[in-house]
N, C-alpha and C. Protein backbone atom coordinates (compact mmCIF):
# COMPACT_ATOMS: atom_id res chain seq x y z
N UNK A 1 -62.28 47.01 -16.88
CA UNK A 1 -61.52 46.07 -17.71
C UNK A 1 -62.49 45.11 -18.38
N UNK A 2 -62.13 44.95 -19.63
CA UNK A 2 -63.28 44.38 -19.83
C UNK A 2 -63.21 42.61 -20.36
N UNK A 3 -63.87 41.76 -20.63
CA UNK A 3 -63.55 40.09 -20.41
C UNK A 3 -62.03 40.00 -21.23
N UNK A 4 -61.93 40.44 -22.35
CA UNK A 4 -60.97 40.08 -22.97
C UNK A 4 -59.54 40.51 -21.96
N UNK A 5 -59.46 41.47 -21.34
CA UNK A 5 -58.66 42.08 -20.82
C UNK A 5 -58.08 40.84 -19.94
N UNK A 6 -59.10 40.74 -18.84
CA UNK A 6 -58.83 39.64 -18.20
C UNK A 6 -58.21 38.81 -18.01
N UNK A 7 -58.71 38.36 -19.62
CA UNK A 7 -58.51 36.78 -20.18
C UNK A 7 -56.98 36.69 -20.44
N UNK A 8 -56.53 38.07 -20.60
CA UNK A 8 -55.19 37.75 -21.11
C UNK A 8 -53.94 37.78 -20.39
N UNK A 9 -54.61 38.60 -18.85
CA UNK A 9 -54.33 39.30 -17.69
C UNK A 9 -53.86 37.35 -17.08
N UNK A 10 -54.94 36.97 -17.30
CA UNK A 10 -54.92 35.79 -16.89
C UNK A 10 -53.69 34.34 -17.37
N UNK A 11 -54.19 34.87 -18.66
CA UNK A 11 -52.98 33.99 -19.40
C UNK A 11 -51.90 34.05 -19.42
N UNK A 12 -51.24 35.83 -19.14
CA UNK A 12 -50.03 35.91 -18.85
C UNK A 12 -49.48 35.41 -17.19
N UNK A 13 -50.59 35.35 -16.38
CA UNK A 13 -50.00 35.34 -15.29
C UNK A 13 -49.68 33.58 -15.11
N UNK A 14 -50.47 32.49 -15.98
CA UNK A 14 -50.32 31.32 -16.09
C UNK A 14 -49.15 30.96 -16.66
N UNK A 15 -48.79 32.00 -17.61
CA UNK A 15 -47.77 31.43 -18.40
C UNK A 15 -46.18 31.98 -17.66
N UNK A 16 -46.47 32.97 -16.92
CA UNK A 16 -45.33 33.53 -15.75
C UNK A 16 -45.35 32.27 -14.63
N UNK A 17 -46.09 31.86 -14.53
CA UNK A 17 -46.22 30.78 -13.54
C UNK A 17 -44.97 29.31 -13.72
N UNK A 18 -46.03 29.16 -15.03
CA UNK A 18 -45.58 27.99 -15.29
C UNK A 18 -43.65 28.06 -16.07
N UNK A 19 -43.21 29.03 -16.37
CA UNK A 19 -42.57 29.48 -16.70
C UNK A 19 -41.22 29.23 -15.42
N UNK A 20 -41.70 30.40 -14.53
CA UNK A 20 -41.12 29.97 -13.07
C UNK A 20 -41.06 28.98 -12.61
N UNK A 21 -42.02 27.42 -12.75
CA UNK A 21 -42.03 26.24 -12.28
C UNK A 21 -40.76 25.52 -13.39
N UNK A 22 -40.96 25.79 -14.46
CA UNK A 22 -39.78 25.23 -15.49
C UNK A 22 -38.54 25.48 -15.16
N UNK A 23 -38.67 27.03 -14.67
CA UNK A 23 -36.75 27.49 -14.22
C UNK A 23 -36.71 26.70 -12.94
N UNK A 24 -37.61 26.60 -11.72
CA UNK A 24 -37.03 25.73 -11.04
C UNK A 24 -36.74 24.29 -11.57
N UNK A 25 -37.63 23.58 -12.19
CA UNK A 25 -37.26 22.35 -12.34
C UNK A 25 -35.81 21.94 -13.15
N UNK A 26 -35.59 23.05 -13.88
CA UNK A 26 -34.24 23.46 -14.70
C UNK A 26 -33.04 23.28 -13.73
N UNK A 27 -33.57 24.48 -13.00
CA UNK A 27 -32.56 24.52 -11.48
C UNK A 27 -32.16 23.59 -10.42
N UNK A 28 -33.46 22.40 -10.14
CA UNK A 28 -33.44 20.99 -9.83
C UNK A 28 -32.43 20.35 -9.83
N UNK A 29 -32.62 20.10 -11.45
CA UNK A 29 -32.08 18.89 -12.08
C UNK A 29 -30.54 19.73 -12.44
N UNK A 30 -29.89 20.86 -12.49
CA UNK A 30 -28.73 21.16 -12.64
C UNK A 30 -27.98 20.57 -11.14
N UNK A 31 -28.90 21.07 -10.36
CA UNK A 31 -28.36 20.94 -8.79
C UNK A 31 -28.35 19.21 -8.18
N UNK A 32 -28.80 18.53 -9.20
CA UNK A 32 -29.15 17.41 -9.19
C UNK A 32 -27.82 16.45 -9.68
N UNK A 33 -27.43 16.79 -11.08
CA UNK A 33 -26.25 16.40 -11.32
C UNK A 33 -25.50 16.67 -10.91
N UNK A 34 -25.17 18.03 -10.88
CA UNK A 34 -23.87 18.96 -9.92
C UNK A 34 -23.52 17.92 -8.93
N UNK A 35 -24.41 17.30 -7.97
CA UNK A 35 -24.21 17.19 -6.72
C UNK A 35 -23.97 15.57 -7.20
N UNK A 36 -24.44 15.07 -8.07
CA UNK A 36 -23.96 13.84 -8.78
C UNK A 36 -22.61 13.42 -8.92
N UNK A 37 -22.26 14.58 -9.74
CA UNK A 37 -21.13 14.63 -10.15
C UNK A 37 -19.45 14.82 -9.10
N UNK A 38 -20.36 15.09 -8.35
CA UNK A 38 -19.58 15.28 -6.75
C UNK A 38 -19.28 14.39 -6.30
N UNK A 39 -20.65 14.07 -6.24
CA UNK A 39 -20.34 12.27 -5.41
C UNK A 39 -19.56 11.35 -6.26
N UNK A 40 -19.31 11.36 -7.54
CA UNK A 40 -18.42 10.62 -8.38
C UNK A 40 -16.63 10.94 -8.52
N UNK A 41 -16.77 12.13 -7.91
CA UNK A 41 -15.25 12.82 -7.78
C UNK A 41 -14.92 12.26 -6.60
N UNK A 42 -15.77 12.49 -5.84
CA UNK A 42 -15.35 12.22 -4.19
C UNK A 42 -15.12 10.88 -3.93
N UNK A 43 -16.32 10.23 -4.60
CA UNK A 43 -15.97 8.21 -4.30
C UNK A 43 -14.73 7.42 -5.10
N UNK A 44 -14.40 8.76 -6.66
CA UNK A 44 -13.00 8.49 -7.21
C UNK A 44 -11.65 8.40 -6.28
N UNK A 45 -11.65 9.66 -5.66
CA UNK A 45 -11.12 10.01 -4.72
C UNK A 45 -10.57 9.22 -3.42
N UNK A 46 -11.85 8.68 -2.97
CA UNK A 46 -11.83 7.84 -2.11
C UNK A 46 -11.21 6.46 -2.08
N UNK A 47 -11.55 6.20 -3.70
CA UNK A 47 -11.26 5.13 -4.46
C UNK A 47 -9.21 5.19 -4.22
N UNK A 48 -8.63 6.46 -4.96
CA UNK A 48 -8.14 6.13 -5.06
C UNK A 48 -6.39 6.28 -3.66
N UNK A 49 -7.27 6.89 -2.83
CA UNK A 49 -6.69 7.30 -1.47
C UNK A 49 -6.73 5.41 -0.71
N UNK A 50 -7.46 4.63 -0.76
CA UNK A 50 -7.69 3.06 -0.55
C UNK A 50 -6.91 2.53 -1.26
N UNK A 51 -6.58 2.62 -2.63
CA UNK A 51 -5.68 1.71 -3.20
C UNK A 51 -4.20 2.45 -3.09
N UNK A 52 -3.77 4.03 -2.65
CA UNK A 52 -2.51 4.40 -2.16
C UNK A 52 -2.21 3.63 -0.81
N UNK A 53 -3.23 3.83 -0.02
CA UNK A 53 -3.15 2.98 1.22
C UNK A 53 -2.61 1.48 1.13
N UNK A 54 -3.34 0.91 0.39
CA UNK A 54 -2.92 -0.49 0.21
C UNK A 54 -1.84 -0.82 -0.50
N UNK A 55 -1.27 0.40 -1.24
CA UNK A 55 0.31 0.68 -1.69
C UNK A 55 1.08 0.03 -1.14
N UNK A 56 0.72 1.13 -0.16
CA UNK A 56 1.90 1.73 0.64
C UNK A 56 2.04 0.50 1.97
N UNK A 57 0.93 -0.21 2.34
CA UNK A 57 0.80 -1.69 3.05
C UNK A 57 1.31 -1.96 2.71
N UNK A 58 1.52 -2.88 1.02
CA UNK A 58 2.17 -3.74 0.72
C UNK A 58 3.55 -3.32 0.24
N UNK A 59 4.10 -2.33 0.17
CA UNK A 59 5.14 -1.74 -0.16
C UNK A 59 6.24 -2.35 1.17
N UNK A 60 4.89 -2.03 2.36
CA UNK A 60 5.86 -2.35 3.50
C UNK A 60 5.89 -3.66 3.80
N UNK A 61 5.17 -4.03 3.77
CA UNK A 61 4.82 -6.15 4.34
C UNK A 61 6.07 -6.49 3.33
N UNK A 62 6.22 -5.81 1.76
CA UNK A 62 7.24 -6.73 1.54
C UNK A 62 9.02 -5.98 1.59
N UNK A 63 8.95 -4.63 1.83
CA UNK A 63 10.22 -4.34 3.11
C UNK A 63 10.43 -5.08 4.10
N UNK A 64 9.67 -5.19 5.08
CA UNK A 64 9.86 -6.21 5.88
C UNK A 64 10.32 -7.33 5.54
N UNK A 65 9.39 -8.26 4.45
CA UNK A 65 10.22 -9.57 3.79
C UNK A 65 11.29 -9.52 3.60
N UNK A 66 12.04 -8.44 2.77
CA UNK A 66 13.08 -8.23 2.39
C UNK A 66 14.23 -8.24 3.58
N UNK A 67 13.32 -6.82 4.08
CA UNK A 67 14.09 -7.17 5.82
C UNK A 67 15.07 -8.10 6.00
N UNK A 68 13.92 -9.46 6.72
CA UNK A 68 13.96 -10.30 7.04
C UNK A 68 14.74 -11.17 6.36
N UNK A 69 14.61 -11.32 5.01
CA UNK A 69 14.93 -12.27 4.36
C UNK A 69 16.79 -11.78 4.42
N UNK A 70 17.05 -10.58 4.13
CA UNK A 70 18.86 -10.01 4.99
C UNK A 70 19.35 -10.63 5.72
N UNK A 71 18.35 -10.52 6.73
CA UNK A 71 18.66 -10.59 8.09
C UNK A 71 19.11 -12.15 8.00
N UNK A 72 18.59 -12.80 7.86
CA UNK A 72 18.53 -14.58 7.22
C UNK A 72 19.79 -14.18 6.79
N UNK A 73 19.73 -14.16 5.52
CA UNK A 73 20.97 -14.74 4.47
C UNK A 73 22.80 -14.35 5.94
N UNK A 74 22.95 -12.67 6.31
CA UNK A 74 23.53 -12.34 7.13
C UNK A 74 23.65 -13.40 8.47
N UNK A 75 22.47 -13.69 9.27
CA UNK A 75 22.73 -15.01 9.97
C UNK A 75 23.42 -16.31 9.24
N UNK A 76 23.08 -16.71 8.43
CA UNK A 76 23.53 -17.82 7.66
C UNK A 76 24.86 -17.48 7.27
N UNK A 77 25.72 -16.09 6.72
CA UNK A 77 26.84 -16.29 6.28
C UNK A 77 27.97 -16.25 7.43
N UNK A 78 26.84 -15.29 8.98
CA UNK A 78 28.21 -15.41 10.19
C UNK A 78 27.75 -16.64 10.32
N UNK A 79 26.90 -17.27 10.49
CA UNK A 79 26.75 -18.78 10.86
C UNK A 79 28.01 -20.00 9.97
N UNK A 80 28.19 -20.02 8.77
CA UNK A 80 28.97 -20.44 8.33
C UNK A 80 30.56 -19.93 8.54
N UNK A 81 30.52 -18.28 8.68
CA UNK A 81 31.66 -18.45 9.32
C UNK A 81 32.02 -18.69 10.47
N UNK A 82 31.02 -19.21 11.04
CA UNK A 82 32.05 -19.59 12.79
C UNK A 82 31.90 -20.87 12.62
N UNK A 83 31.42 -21.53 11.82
CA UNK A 83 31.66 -22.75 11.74
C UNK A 83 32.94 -23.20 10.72
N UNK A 84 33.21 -22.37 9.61
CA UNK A 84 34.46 -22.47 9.27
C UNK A 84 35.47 -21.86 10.50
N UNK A 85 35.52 -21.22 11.08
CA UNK A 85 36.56 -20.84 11.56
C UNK A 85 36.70 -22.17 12.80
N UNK A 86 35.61 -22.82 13.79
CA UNK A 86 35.96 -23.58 14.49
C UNK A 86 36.25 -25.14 13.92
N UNK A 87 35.78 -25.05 12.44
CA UNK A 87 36.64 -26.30 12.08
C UNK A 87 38.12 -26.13 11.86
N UNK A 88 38.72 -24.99 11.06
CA UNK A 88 39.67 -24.26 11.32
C UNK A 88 40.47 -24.70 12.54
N UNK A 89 39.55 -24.31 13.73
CA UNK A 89 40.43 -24.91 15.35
C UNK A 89 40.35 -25.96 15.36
N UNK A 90 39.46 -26.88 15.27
CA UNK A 90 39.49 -28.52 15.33
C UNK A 90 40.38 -29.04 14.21
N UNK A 91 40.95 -28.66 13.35
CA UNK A 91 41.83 -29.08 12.41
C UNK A 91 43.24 -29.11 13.15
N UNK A 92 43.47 -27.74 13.79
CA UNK A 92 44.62 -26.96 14.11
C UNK A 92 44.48 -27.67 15.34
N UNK A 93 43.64 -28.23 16.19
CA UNK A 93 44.35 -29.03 17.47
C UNK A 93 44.13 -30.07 17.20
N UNK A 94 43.40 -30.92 16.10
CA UNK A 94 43.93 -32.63 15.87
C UNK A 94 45.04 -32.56 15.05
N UNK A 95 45.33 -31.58 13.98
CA UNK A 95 46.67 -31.67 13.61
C UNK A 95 48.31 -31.85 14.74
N UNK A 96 47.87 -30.96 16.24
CA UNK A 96 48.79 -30.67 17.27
C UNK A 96 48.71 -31.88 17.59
N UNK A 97 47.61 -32.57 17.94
CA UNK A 97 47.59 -34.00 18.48
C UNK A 97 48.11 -34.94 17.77
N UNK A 98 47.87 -35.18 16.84
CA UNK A 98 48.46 -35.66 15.91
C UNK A 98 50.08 -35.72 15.78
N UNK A 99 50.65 -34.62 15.77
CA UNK A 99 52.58 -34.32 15.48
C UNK A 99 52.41 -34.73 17.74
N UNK A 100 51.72 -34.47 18.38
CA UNK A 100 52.45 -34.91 19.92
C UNK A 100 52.49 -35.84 19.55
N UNK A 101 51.62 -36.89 19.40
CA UNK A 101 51.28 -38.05 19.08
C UNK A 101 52.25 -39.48 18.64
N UNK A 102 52.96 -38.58 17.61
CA UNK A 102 54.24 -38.62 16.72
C UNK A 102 55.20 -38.83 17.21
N UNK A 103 55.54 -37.41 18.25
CA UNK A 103 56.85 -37.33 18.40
C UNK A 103 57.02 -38.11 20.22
N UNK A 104 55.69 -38.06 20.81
CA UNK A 104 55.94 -38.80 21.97
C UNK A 104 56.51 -40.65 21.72
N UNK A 105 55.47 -40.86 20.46
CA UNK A 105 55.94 -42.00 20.06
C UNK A 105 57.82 -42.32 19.52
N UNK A 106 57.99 -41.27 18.91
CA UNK A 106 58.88 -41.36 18.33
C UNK A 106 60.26 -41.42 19.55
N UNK A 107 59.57 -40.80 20.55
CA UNK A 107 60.99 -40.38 21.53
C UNK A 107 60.88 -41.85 22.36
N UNK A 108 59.24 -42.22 22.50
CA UNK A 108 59.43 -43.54 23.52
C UNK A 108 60.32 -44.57 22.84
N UNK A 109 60.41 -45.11 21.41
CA UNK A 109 61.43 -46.12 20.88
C UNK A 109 62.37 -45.82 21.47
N UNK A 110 62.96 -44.41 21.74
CA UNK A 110 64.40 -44.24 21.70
C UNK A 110 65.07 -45.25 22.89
């Protein structure tokens, strides 16, 4: 073989080289974003599985309020009615006291 042969023997095998170093670095940097791009789906993801969560918290903290706040108004309206109804009775036995009252008087003149 003679120098020139070589030389070119040579050059091709540099340029196969470097060639192969380019497809990996190609291959790198695809595998590079890819996996980028992952992590941006996944922390979306994550993102938005935290703010369903915190939904769904506050969805309930203010069920509960609501709850509660029923539960209230319902105490307050039997509360008013047993207090209407026992003024109701305190009417209905000072009214009774009242007509005995009356008529004991009325019979003692006699």
């Amino acid at each position: 073989a003679s120098n020139q042969d070589v030389k070119e023997e040579l050059i091709q095998d540099v340029k196969e080289e470097i060639i192969e170093d380019v497809k990996e670095e190609i291959v790198d940097d695809v595998m590079v974003k890819i996996i980028e791009d992952v992590k941006e789906e996944i922390i979306e993801d994550v993102k938005e599985e935290i703010v369903d969560d915190v939904m769904v918290k506050i969805i309930e903290d203010v069920k509960e309020e609501i709850i509660d706040d029923v539960k209230e108004e319902i105490v307050d309206d039997v509360m008013v009615k047993i207090i209407e109804d026992v003024k109701e009775e305190i009417i209905d036995d000072v009214k009774e006291e009242i007509i005995e009252d009356v008529l004991s008087e009325s019979f003692a003149y006699e």
